[in-house]
N, C-alpha and C. Protein backbone atom coordinates (compact mmCIF):
# COMPACT_ATOMS: atom_id res chain seq x y z
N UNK A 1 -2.52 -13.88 -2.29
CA UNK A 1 -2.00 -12.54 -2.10
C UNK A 1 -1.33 -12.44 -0.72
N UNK A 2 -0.11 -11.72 -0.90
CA UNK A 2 0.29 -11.86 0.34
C UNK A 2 0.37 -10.78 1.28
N UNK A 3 -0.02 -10.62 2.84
CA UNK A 3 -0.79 -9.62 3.64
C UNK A 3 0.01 -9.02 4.48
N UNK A 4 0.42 -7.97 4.81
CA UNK A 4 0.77 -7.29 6.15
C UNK A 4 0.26 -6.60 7.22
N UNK A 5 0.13 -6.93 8.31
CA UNK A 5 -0.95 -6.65 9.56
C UNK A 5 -0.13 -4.84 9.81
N UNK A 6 -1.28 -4.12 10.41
CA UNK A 6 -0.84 -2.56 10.73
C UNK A 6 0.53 -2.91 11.59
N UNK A 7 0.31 -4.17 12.63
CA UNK A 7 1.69 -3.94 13.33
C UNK A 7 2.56 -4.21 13.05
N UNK A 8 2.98 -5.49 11.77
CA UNK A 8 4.31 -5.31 10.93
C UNK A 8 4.43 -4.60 10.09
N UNK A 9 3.39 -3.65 9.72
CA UNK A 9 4.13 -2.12 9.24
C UNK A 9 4.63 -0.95 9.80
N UNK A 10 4.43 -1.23 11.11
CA UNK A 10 4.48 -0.17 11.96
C UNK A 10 6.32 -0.38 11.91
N UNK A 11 6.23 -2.20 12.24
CA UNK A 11 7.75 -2.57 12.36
C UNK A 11 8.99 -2.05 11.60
N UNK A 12 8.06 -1.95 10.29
CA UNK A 12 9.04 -2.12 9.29
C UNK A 12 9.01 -0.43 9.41
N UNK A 13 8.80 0.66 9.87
CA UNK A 13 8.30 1.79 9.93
C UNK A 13 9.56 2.09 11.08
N UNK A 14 9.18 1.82 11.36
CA UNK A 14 10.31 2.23 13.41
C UNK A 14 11.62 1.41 12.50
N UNK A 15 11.94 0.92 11.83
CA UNK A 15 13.17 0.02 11.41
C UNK A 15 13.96 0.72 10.46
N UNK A 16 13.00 1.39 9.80
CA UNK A 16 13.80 2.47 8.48
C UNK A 16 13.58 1.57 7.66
N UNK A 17 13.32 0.37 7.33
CA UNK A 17 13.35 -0.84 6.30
C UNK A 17 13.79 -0.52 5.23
N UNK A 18 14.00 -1.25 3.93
CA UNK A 18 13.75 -0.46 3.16
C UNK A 18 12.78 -1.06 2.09
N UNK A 19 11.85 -0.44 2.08
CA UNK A 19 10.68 -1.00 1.36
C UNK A 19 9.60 0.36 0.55
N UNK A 20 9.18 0.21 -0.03
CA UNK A 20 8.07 1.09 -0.84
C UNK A 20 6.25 1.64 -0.07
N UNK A 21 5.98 2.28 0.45
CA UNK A 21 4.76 2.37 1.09
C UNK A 21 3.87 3.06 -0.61
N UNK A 22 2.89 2.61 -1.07
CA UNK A 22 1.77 2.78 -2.18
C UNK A 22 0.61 3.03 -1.52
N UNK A 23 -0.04 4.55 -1.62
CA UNK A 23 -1.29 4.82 -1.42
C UNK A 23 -2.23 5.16 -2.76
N UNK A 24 -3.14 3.69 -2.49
CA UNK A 24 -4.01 3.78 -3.64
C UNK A 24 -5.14 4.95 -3.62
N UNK A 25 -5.22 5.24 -2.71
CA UNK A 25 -6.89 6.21 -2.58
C UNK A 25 -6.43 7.26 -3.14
N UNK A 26 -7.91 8.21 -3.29
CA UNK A 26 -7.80 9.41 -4.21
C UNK A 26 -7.45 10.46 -2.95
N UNK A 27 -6.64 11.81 -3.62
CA UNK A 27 -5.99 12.59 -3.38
C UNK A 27 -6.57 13.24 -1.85
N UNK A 28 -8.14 13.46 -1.71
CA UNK A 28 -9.26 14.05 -1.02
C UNK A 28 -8.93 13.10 0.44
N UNK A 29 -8.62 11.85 0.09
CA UNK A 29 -8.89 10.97 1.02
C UNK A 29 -7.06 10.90 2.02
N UNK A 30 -6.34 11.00 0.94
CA UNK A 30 -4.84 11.33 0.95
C UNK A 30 -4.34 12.43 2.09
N UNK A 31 -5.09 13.36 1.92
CA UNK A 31 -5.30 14.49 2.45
C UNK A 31 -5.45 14.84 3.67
N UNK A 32 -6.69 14.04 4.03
CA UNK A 32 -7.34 13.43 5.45
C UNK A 32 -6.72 13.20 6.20
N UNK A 33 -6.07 11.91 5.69
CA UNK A 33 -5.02 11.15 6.55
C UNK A 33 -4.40 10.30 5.98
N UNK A 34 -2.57 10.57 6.36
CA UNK A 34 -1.89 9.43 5.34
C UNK A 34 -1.13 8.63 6.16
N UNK A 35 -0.15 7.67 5.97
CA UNK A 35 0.84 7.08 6.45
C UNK A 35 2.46 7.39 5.70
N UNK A 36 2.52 9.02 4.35
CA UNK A 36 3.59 9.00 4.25
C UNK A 36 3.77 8.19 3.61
N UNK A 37 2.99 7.32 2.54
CA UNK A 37 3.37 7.04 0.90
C UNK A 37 3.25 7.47 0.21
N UNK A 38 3.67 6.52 -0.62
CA UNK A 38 3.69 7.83 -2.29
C UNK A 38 2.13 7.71 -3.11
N UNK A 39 1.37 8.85 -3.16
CA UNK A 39 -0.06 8.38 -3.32
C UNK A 39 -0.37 8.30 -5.14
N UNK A 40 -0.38 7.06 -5.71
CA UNK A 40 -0.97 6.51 -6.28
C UNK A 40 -1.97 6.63 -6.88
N UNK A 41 -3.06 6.90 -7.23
CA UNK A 41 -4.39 6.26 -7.06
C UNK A 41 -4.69 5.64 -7.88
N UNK A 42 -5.71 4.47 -7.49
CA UNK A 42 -6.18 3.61 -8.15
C UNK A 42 -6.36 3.42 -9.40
N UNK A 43 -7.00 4.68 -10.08
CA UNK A 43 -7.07 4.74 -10.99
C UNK A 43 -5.87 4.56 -12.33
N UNK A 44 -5.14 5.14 -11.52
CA UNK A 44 -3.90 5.60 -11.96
C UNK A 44 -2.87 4.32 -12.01
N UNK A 45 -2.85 3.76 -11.17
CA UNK A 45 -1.73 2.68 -10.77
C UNK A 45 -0.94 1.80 -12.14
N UNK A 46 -1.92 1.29 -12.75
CA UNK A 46 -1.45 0.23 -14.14
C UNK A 46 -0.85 1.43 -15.11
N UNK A 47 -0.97 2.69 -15.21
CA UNK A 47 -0.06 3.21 -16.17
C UNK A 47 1.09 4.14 -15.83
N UNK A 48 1.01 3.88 -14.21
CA UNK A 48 2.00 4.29 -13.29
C UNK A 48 2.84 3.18 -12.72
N UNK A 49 2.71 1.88 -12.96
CA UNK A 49 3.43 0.76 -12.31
C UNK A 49 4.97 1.06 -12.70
N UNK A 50 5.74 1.85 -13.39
CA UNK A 50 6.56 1.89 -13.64
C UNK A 50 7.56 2.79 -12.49
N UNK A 51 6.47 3.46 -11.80
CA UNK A 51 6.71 4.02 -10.57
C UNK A 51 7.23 3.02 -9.04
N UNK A 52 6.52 1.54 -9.22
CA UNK A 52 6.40 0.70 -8.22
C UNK A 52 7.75 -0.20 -8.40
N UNK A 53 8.48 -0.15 -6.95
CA UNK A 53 9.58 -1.17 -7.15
C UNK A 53 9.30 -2.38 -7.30
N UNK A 54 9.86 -3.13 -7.86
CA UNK A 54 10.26 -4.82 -8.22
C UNK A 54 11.58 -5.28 -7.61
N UNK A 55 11.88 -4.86 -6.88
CA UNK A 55 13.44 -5.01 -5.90
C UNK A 55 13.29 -5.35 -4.86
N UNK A 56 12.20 -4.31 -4.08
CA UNK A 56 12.40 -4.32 -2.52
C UNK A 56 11.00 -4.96 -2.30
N UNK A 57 10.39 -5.14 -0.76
CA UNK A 57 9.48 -5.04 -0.46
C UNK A 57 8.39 -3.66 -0.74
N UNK A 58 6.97 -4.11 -1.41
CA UNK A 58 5.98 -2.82 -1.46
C UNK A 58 4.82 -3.49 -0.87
N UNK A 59 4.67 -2.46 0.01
CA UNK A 59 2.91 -2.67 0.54
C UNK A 59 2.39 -1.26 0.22
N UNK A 60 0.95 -2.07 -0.29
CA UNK A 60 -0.22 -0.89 -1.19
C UNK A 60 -0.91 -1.53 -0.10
N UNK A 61 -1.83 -0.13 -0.01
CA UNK A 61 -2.65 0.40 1.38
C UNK A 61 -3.64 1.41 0.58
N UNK A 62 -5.21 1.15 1.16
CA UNK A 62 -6.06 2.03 0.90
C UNK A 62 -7.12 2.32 1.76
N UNK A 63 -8.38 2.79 2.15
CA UNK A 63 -9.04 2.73 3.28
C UNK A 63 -9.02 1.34 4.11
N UNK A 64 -9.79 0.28 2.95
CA UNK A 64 -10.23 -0.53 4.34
C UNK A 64 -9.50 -1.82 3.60
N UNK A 65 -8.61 -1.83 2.46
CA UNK A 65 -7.84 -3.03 2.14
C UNK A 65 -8.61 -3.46 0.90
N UNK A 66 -9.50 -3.08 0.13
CA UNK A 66 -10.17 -3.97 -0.79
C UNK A 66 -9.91 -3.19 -2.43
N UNK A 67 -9.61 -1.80 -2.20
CA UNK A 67 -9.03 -1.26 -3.35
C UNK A 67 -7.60 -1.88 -3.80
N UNK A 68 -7.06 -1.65 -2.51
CA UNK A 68 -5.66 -2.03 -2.78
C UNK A 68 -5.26 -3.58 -2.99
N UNK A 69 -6.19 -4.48 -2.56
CA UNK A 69 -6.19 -6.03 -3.40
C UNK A 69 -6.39 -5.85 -4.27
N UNK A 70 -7.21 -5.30 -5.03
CA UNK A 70 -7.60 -4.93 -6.67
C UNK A 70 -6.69 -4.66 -7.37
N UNK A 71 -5.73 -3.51 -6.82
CA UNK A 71 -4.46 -3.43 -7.44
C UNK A 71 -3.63 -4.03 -7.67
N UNK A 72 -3.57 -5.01 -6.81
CA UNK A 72 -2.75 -5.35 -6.49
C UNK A 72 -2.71 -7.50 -7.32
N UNK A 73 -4.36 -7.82 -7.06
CA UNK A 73 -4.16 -8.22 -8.30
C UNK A 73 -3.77 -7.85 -9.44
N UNK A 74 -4.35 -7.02 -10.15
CA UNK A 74 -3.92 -6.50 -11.28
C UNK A 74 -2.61 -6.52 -11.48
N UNK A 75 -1.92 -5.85 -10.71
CA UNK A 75 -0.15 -5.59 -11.01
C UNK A 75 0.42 -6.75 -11.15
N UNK A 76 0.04 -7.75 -9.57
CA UNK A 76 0.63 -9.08 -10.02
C UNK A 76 0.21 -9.76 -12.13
N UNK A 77 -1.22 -9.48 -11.94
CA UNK A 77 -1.20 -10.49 -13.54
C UNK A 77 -1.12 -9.80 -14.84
N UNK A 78 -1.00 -8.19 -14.40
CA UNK A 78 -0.51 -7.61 -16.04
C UNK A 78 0.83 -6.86 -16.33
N UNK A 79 1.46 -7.32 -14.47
CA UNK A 79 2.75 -6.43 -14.96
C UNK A 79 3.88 -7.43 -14.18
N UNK A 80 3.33 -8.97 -13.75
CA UNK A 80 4.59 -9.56 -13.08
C UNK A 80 5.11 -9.37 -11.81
N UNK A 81 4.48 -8.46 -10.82
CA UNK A 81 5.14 -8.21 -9.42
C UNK A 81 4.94 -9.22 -8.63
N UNK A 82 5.89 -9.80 -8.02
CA UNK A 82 5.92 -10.90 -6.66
C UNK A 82 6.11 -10.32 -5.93
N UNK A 83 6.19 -9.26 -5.43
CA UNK A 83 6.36 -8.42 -4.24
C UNK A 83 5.80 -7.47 -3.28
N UNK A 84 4.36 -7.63 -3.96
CA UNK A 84 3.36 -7.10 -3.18
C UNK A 84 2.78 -7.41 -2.05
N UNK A 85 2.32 -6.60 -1.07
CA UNK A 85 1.66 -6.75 0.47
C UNK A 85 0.20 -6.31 0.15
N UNK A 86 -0.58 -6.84 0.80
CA UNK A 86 -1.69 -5.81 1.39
C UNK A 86 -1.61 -5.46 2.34
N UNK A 87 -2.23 -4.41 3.21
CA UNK A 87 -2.54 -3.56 4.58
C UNK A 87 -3.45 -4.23 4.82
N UNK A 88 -3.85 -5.39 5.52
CA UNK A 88 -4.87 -5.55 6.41
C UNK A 88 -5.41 -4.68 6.75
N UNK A 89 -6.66 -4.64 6.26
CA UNK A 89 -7.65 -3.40 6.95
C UNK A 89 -7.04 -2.31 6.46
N UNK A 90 -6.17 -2.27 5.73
CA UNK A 90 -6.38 -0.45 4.96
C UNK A 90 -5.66 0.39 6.30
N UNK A 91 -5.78 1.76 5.99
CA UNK A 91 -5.43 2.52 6.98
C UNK A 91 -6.26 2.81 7.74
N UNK A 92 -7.67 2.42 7.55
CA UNK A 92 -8.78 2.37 8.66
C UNK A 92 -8.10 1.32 10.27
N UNK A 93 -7.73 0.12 9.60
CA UNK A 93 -6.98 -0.70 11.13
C UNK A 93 -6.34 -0.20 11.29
N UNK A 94 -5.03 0.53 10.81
CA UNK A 94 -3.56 1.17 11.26
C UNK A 94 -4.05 1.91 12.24
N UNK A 95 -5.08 3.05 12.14
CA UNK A 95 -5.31 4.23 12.92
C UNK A 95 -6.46 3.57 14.40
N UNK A 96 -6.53 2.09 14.65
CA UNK A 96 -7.56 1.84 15.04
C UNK A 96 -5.79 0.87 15.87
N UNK A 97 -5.78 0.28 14.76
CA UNK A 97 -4.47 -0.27 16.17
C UNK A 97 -3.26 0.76 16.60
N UNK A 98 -2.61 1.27 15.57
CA UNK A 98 -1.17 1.87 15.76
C UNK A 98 -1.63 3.28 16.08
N UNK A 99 -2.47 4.51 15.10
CA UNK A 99 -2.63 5.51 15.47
C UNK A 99 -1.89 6.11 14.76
N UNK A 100 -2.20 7.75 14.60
CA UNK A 100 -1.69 8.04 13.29
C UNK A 100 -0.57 9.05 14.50
């Protein structure tokens, strides 16, 4: 699986990039505190993948990174995506290195 640290998202963030930000967590948690993706949730994701680009770069992000591997397996083996990131550490590291 392939990973993105909070500070090359931050990069790709300050850059305008153009890439997809996926928040897996539920709405409550969304709420709290986001980074300004499009929120997802977990639950939801496999009958929403039609929502997720296959073009650009996407990194899926959830608290602490272990939901969003889940997904993220999944997508890779039931729907074909090579283009997935994880968030190292979820948005728990982002706000611990970068800050919201």
């Amino acid at each position: 699986m392939k990973e993105i640290t909070a500070s090359e998202l931050k990069k790709l963030m300050d850059e305008n990039a153009d890439f997809q930000l996926i928040d897996v967590r539920e709405p409550h948690e969304y709420d709290e505190a986001n980074l300004n993706g499009e929120l997802i949730p977990m639950g939801e994701v496999l009958e929403r993948a039609n929502e997720i680009s296959k073009d650009k770069q996407v990194v899926v992000h959830c608290r602490s990174g272990k939901r969003s591997a889940t997904v993220i397996n999944a997508l890779e083996s039931q729907h074909g995506f090579t283009n997935l990131y994880n968030l190292q550490g979820g948005i728990l590291a982002y706000i611990q290195e970068i800050g919201l």
